[in-house]
Structure formats: structure tokens, C-alpha cells
PDB file of N, CA and C in Angstrom:
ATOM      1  N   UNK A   1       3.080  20.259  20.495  1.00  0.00           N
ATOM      2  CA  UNK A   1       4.425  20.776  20.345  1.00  0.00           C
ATOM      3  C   UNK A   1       5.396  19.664  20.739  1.00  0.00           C
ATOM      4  N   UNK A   2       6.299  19.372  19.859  1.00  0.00           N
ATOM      5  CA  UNK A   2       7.522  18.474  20.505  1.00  0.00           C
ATOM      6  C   UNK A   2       8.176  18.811  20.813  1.00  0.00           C
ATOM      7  N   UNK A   3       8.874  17.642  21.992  1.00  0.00           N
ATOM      8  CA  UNK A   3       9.753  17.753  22.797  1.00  0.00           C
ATOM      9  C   UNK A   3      11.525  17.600  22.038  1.00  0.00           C
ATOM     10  N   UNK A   4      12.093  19.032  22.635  1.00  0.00           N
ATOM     11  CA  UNK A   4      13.648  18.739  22.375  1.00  0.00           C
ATOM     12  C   UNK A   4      14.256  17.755  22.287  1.00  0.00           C
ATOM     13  N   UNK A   5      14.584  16.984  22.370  1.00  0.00           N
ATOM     14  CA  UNK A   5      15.532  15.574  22.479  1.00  0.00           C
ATOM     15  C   UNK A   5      17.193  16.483  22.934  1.00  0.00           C
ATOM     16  N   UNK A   6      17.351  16.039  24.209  1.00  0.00           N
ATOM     17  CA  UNK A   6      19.265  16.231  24.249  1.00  0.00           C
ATOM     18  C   UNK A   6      19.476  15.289  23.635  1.00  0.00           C
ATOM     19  N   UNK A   7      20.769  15.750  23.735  1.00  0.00           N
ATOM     20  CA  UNK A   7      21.876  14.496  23.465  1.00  0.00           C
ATOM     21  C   UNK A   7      22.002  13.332  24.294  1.00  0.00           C
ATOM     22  N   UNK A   8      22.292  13.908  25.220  1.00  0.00           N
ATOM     23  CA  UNK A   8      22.087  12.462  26.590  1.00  0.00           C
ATOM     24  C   UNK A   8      20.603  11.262  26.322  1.00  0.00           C
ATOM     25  N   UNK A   9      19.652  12.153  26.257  1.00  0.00           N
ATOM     26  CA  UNK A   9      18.395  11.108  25.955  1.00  0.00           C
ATOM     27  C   UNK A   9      18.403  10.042  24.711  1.00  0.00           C
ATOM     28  N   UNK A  10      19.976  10.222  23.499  1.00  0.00           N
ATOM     29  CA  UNK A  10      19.794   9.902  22.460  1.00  0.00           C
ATOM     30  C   UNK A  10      20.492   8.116  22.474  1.00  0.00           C
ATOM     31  N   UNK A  11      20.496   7.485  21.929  1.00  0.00           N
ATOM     32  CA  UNK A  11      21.029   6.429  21.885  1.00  0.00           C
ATOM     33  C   UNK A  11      21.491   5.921  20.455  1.00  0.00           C
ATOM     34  N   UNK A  12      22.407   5.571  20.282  1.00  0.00           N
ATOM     35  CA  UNK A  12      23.003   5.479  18.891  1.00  0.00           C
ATOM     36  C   UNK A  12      22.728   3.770  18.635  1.00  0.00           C
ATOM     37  N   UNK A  13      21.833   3.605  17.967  1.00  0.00           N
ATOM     38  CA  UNK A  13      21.747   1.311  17.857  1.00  0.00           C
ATOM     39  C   UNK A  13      21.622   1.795  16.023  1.00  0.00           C
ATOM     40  N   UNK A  14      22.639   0.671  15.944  1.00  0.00           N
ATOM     41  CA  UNK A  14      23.107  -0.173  14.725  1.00  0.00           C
ATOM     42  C   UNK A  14      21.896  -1.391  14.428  1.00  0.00           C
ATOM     43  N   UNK A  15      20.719  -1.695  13.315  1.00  0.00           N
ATOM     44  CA  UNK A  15      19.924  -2.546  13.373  1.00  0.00           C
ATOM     45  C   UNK A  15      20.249  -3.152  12.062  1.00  0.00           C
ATOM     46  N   UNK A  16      20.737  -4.568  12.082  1.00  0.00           N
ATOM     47  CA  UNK A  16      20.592  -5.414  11.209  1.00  0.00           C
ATOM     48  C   UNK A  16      20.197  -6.252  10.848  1.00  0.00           C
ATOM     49  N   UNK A  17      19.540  -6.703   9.532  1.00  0.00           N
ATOM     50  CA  UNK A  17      18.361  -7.389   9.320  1.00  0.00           C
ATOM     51  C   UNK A  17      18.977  -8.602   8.358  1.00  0.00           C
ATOM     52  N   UNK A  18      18.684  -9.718   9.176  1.00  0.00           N
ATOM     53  CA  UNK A  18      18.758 -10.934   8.504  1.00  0.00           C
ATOM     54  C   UNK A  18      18.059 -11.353   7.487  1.00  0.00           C
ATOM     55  N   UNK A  19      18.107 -12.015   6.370  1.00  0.00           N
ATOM     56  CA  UNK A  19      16.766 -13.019   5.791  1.00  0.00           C
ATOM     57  C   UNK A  19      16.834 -14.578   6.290  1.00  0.00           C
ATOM     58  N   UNK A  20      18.133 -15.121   6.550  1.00  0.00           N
ATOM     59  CA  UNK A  20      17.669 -16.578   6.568  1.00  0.00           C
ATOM     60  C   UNK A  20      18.149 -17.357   5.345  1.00  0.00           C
ATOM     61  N   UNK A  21      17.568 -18.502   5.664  1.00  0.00           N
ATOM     62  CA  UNK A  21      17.708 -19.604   4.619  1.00  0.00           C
ATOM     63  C   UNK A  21      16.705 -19.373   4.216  1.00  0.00           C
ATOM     64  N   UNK A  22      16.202 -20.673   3.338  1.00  0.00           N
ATOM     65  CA  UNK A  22      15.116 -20.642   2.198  1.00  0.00           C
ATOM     66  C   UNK A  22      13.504 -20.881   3.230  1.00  0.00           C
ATOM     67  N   UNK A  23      13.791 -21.641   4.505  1.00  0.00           N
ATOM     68  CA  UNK A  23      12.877 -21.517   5.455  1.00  0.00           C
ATOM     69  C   UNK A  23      13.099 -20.902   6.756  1.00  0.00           C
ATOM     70  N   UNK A  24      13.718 -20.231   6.574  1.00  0.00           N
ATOM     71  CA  UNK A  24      13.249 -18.788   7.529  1.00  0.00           C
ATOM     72  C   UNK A  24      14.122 -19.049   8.783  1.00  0.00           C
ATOM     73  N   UNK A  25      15.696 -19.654   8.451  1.00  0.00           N
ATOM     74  CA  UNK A  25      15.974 -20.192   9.648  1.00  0.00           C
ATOM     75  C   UNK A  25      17.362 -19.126   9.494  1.00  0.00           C
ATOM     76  N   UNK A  26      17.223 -18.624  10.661  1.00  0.00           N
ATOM     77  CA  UNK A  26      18.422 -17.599  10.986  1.00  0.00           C
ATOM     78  C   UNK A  26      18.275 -16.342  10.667  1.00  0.00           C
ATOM     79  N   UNK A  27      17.136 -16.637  10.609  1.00  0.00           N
ATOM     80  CA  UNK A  27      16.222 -14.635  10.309  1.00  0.00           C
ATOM     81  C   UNK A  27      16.125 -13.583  11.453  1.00  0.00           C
ATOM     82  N   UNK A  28      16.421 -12.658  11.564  1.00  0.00           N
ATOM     83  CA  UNK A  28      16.129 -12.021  12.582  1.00  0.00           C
ATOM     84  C   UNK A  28      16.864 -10.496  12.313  1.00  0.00           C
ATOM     85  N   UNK A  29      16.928  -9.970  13.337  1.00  0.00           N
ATOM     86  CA  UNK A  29      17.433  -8.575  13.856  1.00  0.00           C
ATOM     87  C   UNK A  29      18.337  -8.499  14.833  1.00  0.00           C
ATOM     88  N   UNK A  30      19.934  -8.229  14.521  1.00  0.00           N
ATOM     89  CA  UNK A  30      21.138  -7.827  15.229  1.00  0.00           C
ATOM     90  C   UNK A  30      20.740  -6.417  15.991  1.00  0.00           C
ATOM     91  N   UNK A  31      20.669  -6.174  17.156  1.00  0.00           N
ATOM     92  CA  UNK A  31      20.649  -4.873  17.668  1.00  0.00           C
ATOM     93  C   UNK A  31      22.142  -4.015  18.174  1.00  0.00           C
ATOM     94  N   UNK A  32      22.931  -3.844  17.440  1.00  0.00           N
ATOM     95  CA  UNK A  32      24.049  -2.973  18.371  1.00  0.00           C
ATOM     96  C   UNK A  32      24.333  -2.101  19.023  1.00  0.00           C
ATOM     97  N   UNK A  33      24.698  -1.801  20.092  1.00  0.00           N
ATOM     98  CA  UNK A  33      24.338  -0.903  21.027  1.00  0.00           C
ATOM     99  C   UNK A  33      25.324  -0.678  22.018  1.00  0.00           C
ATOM    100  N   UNK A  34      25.592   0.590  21.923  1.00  0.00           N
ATOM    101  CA  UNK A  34      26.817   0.825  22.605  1.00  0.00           C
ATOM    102  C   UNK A  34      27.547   0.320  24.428  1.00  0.00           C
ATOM    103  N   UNK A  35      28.366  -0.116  24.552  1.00  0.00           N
ATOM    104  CA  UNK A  35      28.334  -0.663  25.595  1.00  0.00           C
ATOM    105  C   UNK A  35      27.880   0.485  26.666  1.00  0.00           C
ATOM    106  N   UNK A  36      28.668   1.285  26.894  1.00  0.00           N
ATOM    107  CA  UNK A  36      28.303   2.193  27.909  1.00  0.00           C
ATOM    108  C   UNK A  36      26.936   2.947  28.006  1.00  0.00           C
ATOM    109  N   UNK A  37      25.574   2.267  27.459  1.00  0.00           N
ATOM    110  CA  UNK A  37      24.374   2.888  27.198  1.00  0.00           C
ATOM    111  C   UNK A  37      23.265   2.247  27.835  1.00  0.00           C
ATOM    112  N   UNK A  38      22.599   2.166  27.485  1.00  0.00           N
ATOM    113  CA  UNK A  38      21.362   2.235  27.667  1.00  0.00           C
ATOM    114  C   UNK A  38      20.779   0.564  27.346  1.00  0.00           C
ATOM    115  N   UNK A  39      22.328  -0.022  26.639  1.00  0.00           N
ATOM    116  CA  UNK A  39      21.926  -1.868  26.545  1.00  0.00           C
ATOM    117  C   UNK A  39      21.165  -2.771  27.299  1.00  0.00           C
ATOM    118  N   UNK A  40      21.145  -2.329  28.729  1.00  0.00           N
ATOM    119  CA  UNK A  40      20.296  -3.537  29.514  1.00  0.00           C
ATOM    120  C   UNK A  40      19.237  -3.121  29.677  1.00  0.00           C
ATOM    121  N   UNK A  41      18.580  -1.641  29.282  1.00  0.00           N
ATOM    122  CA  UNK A  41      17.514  -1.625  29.504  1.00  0.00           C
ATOM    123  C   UNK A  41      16.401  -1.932  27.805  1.00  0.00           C
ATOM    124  N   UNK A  42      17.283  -1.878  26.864  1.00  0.00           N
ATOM    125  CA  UNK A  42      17.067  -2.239  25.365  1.00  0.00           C
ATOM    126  C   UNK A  42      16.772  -3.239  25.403  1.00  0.00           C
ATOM    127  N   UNK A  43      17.834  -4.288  26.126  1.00  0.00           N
ATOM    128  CA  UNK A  43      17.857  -5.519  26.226  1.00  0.00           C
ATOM    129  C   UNK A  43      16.105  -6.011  26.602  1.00  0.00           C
ATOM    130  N   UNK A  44      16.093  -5.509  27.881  1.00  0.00           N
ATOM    131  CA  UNK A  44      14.911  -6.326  28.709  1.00  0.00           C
ATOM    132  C   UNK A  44      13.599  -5.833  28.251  1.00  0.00           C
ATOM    133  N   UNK A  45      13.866  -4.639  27.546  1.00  0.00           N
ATOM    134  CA  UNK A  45      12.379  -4.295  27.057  1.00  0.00           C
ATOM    135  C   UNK A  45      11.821  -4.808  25.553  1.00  0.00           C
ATOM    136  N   UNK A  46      13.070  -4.969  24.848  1.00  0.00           N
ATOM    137  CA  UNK A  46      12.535  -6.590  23.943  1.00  0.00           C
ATOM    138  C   UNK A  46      12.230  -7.373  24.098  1.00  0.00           C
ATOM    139  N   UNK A  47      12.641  -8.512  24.991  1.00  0.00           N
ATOM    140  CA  UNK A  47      12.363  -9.429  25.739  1.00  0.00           C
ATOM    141  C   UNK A  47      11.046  -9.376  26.226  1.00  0.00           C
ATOM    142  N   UNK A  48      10.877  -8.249  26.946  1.00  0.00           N
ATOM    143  CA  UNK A  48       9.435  -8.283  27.633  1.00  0.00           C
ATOM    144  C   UNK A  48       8.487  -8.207  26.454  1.00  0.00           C
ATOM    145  N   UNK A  49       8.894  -7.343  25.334  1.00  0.00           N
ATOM    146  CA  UNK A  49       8.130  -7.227  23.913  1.00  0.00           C
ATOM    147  C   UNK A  49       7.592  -8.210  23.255  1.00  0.00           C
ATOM    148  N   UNK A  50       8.980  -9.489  23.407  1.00  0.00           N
ATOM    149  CA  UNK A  50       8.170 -11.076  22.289  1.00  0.00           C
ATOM    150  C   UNK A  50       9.765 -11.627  21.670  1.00  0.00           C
ATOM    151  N   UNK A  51      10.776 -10.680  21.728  1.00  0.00           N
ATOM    152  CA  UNK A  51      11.882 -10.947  21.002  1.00  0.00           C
ATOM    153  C   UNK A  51      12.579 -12.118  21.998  1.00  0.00           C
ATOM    154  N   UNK A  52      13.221 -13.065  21.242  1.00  0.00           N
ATOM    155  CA  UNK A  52      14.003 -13.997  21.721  1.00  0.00           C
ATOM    156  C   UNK A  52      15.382 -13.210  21.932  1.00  0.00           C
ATOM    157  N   UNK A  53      15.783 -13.003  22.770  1.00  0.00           N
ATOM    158  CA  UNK A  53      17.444 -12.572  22.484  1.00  0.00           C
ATOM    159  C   UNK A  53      18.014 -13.361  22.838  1.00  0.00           C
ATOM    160  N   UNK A  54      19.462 -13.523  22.264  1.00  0.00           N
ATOM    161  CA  UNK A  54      20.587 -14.554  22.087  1.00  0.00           C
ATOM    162  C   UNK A  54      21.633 -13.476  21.896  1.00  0.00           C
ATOM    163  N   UNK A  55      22.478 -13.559  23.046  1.00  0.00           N
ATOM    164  CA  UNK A  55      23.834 -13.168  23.099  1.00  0.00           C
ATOM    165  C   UNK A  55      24.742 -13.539  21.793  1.00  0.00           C
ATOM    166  N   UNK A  56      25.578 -12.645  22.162  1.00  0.00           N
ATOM    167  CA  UNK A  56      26.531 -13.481  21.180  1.00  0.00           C
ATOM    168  C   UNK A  56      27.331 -14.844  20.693  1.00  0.00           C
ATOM    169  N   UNK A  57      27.726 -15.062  21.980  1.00  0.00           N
ATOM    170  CA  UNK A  57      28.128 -16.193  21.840  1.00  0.00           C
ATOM    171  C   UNK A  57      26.778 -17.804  21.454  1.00  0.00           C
ATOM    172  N   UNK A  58      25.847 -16.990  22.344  1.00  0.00           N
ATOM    173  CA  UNK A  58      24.285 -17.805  21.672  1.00  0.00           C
ATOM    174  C   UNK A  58      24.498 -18.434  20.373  1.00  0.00           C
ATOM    175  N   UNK A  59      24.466 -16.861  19.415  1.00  0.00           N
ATOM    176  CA  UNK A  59      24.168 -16.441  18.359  1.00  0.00           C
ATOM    177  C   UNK A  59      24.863 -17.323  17.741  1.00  0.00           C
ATOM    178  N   UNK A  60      26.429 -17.711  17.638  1.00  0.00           N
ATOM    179  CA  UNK A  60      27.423 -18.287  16.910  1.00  0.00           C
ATOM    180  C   UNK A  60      27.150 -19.808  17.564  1.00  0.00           C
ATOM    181  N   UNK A  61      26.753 -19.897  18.472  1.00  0.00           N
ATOM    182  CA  UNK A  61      26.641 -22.252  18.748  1.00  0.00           C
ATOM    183  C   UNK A  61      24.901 -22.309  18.206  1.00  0.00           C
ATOM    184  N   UNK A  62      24.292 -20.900  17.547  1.00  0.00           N
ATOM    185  CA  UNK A  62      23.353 -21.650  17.168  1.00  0.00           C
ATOM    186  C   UNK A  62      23.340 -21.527  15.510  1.00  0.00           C
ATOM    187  N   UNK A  63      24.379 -20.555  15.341  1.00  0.00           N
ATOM    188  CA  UNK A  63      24.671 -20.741  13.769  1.00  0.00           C
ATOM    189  C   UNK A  63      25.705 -22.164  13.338  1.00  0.00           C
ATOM    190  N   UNK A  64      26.234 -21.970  14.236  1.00  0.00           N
ATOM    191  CA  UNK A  64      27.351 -23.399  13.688  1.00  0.00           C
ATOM    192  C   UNK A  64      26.362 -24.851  14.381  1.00  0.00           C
ATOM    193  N   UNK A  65      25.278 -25.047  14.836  1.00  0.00           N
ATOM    194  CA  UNK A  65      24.610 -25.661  14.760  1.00  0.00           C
ATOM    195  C   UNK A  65      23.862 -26.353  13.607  1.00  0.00           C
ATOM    196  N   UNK A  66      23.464 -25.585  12.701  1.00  0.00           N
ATOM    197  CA  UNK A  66      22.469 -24.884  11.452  1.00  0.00           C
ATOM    198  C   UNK A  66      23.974 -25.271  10.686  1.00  0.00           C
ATOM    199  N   UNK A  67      25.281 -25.185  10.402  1.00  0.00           N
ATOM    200  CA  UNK A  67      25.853 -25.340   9.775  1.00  0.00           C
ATOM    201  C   UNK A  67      26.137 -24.026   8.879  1.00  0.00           C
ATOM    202  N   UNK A  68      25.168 -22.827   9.774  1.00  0.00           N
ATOM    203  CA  UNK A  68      25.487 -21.575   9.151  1.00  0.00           C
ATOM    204  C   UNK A  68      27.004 -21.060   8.979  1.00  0.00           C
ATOM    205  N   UNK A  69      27.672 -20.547   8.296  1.00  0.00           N
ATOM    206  CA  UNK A  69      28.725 -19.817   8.668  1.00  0.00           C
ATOM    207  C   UNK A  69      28.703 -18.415   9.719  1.00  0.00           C
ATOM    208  N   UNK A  70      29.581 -17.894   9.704  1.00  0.00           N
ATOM    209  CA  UNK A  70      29.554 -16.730  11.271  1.00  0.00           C
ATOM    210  C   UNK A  70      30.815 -16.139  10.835  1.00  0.00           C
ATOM    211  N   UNK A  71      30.761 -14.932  10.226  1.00  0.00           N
ATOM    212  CA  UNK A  71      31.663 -13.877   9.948  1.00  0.00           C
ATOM    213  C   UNK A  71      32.413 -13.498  11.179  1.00  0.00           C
ATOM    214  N   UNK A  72      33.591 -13.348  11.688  1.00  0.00           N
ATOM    215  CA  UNK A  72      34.850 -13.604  11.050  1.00  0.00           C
ATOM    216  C   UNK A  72      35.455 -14.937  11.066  1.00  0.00           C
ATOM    217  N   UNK A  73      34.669 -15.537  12.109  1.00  0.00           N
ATOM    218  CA  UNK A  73      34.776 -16.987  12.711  1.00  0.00           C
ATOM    219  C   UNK A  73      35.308 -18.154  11.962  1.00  0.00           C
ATOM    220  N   UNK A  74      34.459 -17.904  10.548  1.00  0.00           N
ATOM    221  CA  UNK A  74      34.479 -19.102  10.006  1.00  0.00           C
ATOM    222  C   UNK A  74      35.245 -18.508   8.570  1.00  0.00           C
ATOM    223  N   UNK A  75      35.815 -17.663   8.598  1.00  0.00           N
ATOM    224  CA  UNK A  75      36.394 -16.989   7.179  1.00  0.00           C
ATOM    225  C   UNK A  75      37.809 -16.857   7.919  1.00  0.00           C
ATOM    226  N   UNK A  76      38.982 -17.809   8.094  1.00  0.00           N
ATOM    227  CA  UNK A  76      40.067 -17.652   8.594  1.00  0.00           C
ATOM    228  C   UNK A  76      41.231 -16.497   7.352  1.00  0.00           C
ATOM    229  N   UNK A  77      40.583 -17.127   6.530  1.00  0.00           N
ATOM    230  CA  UNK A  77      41.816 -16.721   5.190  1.00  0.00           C
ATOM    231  C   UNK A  77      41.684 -15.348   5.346  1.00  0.00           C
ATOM    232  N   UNK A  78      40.473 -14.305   5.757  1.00  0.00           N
ATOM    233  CA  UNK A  78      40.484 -12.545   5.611  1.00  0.00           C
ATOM    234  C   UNK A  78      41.001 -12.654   6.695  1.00  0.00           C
ATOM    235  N   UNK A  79      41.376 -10.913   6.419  1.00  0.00           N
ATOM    236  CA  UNK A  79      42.457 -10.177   7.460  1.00  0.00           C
ATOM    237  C   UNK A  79      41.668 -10.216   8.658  1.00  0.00           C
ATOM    238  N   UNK A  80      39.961 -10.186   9.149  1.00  0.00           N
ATOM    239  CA  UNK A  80      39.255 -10.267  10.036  1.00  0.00           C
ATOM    240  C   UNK A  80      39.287 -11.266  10.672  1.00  0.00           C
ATOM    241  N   UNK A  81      39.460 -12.499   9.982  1.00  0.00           N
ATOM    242  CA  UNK A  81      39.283 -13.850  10.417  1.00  0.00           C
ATOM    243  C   UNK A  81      40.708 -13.815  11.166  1.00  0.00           C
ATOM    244  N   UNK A  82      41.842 -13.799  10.334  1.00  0.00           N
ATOM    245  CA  UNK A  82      42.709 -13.509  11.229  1.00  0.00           C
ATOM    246  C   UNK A  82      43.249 -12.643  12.316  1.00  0.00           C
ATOM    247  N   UNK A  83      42.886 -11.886  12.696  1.00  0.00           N
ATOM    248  CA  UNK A  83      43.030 -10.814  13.584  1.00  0.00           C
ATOM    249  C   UNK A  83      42.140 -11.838  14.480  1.00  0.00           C
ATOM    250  N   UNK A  84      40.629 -12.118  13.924  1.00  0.00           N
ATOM    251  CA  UNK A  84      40.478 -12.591  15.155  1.00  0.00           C
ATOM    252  C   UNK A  84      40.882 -13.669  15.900  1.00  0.00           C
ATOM    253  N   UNK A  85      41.381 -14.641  15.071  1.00  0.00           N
ATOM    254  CA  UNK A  85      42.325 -16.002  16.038  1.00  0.00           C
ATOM    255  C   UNK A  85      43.276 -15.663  16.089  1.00  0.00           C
ATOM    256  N   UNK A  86      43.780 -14.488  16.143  1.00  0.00           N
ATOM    257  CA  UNK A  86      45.033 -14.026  16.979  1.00  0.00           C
ATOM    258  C   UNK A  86      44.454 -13.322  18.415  1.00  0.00           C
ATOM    259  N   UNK A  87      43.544 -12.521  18.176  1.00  0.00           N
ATOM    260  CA  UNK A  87      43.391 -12.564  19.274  1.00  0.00           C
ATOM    261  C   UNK A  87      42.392 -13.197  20.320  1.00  0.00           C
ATOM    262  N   UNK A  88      42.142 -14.229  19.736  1.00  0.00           N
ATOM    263  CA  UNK A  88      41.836 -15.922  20.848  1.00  0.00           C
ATOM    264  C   UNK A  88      42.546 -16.548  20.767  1.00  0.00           C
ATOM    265  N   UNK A  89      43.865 -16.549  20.114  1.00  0.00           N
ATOM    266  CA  UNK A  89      45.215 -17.255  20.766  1.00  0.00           C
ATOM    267  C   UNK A  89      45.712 -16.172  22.024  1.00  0.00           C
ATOM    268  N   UNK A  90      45.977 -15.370  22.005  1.00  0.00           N
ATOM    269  CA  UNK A  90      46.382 -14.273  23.199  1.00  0.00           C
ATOM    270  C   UNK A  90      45.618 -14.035  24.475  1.00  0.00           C
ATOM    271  N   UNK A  91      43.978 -14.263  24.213  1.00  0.00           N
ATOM    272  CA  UNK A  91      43.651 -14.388  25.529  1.00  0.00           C
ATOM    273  C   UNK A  91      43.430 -15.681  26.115  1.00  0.00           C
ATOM    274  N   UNK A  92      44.146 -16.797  24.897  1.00  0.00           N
ATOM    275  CA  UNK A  92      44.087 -18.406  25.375  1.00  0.00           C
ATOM    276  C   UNK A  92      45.093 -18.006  26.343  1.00  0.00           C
ATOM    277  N   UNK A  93      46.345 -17.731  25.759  1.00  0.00           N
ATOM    278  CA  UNK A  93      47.898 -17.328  26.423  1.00  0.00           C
ATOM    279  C   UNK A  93      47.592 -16.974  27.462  1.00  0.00           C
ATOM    280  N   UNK A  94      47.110 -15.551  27.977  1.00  0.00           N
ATOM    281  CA  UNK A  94      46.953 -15.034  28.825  1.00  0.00           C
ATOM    282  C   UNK A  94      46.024 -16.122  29.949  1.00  0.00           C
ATOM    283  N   UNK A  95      44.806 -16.548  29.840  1.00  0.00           N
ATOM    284  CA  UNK A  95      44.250 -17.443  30.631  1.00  0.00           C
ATOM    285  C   UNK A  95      44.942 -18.792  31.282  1.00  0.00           C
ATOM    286  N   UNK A  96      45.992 -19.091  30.255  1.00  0.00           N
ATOM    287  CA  UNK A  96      47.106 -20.126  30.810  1.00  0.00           C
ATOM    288  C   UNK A  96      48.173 -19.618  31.609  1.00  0.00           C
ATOM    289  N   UNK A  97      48.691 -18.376  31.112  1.00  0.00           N
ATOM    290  CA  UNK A  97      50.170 -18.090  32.034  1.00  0.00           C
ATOM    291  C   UNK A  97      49.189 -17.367  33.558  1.00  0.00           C
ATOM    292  N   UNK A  98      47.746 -17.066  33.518  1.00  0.00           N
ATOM    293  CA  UNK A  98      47.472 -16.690  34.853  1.00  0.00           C
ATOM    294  C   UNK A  98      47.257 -17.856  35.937  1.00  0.00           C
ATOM    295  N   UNK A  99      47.150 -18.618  35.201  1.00  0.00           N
ATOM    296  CA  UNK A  99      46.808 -19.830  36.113  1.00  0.00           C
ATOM    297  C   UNK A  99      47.864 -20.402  36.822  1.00  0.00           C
ATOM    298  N   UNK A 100      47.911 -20.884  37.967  1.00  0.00           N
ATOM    299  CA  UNK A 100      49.422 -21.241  38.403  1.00  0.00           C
ATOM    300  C   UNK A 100      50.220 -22.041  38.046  1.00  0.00           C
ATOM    301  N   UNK A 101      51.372 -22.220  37.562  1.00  0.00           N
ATOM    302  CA  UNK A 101      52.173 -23.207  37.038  1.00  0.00           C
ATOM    303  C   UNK A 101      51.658 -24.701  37.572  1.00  0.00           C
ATOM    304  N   UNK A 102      51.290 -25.453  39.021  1.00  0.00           N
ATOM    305  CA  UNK A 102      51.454 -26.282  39.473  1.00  0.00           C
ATOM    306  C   UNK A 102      50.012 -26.755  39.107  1.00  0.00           C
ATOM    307  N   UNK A 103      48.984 -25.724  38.395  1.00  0.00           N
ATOM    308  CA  UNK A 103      47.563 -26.104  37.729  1.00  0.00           C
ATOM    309  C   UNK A 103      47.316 -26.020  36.409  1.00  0.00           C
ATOM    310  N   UNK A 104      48.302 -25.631  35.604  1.00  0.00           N
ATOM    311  CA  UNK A 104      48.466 -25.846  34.205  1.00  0.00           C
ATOM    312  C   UNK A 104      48.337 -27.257  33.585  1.00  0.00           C
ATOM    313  N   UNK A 105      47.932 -27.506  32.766  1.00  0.00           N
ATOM    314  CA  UNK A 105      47.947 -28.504  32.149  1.00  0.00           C
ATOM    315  C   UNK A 105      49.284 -28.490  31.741  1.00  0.00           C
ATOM    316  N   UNK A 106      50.287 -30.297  31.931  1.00  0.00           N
ATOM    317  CA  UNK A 106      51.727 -30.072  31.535  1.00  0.00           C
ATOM    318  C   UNK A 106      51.191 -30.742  30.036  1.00  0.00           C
ATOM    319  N   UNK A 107      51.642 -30.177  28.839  1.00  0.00           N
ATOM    320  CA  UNK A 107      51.194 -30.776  27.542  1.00  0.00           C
ATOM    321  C   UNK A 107      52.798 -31.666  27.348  1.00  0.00           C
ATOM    322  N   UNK A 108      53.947 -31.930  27.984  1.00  0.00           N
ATOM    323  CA  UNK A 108      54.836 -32.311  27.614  1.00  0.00           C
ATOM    324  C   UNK A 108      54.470 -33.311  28.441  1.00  0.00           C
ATOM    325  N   UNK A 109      53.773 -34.181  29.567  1.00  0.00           N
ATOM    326  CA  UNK A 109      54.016 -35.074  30.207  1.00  0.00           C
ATOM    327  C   UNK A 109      53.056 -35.648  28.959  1.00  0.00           C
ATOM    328  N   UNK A 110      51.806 -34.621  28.578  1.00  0.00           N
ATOM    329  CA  UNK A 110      50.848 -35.671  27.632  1.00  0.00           C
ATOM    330  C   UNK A 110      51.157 -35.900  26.252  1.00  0.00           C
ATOM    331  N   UNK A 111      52.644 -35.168  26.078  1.00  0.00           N
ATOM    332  CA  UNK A 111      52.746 -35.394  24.727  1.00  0.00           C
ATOM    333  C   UNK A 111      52.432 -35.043  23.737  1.00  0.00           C
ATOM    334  N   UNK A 112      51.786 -33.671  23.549  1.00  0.00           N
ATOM    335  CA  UNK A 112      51.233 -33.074  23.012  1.00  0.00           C
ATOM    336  C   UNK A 112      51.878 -31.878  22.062  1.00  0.00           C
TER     337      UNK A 112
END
């Protein structure tokens, strides 16, 4: 007889499947997974499984390594691409005006 499943026991992951290049480079499986869940334990029990995981940011210095492209990253001209270097200009902003004036980089003494 099976067991009920609640809701609470359920976990909602997004799985996406790469192919790669023509030799098998950048192949793999995106796991998405909701932040507030059950991620670090997803996380470590792949890992312990055989899976390499690579964060995100991993993911993108080892595609622009490879010379892969990286959706939205490298597609400035869509509305995605832009949204997103707007908002890594804003938390550039923000990371500069928190810092104290007298530790800012002055870009006017360097001319910049």
C-alpha cells in the first residue's frame, strides 16, 4: 500500500538537460530548486551520488571559458540581457555608495 505524500514532503525542482558541443563539453543537468527548500540537502546528496556540482557563478567562468555563451549574460541586445546589466549596475552602485567615501576609489584623481 502507498504512502500519502503531503504537501510539505513535496519539493518542486525544475530539471534541465543540456547536450553540449559536438564532444560532450557542457553537457549536463541544471537542477532548480526552490530557495526556501530542501536545496542543501539536494545539493549534498548528489554530490555524495557522483555529480560534480557547480554553482552558478561556477557554471558561467566555466562557460565563458569554453567560449560558450550564457543566457542572459552574453545576449545584451534582449530585454533579459538588459534587465540584467541594469541590475549589476545597481548593485555595483549600491556596493560603492556603501563603502565609505574616504575608501572609494576617486575615478577623477585617476581620470577615468
Amino acid at each position: 500500500e502507498g504512502r500519502q505524500t503531503a504537501a510539505r514532503d513535496r519539493v518542486p525542482v525544475l530539471c534541465i538537460f543540456r547536450r553540449g558541443d559536438l564532444g560532450g563539453h557542457g553537457a549536463g543537468v541544471d537542477l532548480i530548486v526552490p530557495r526556501r527548500s530542501l536545496g542543501k540537502q539536494i545539493w549534498l546528496r548528489c554530490a555524495f551520488a557522483g555529480a560534480r556540482p557547480a554553482g552558478f557563478r561556477d557554471r558561467r567562468a566555466l562557460l565563458g571559458e569554453a567560449g560558450l555563451e550564457d543566457f542572459p549574460f552574453d545576449f545584451a541586445e534582449t530585454r533579459a540581457g538588459q534587465a540584467n546589466a541594469e541590475a549589476e549596475a545597481a548593485a555595483s552602485r549600491l556596493r560603492h555608495e556603501r563603502r565609505p567615501p574616504k575608501k572609494r576609489v576617486n575615478f577623477d584623481v585617476l581620470g577615468s
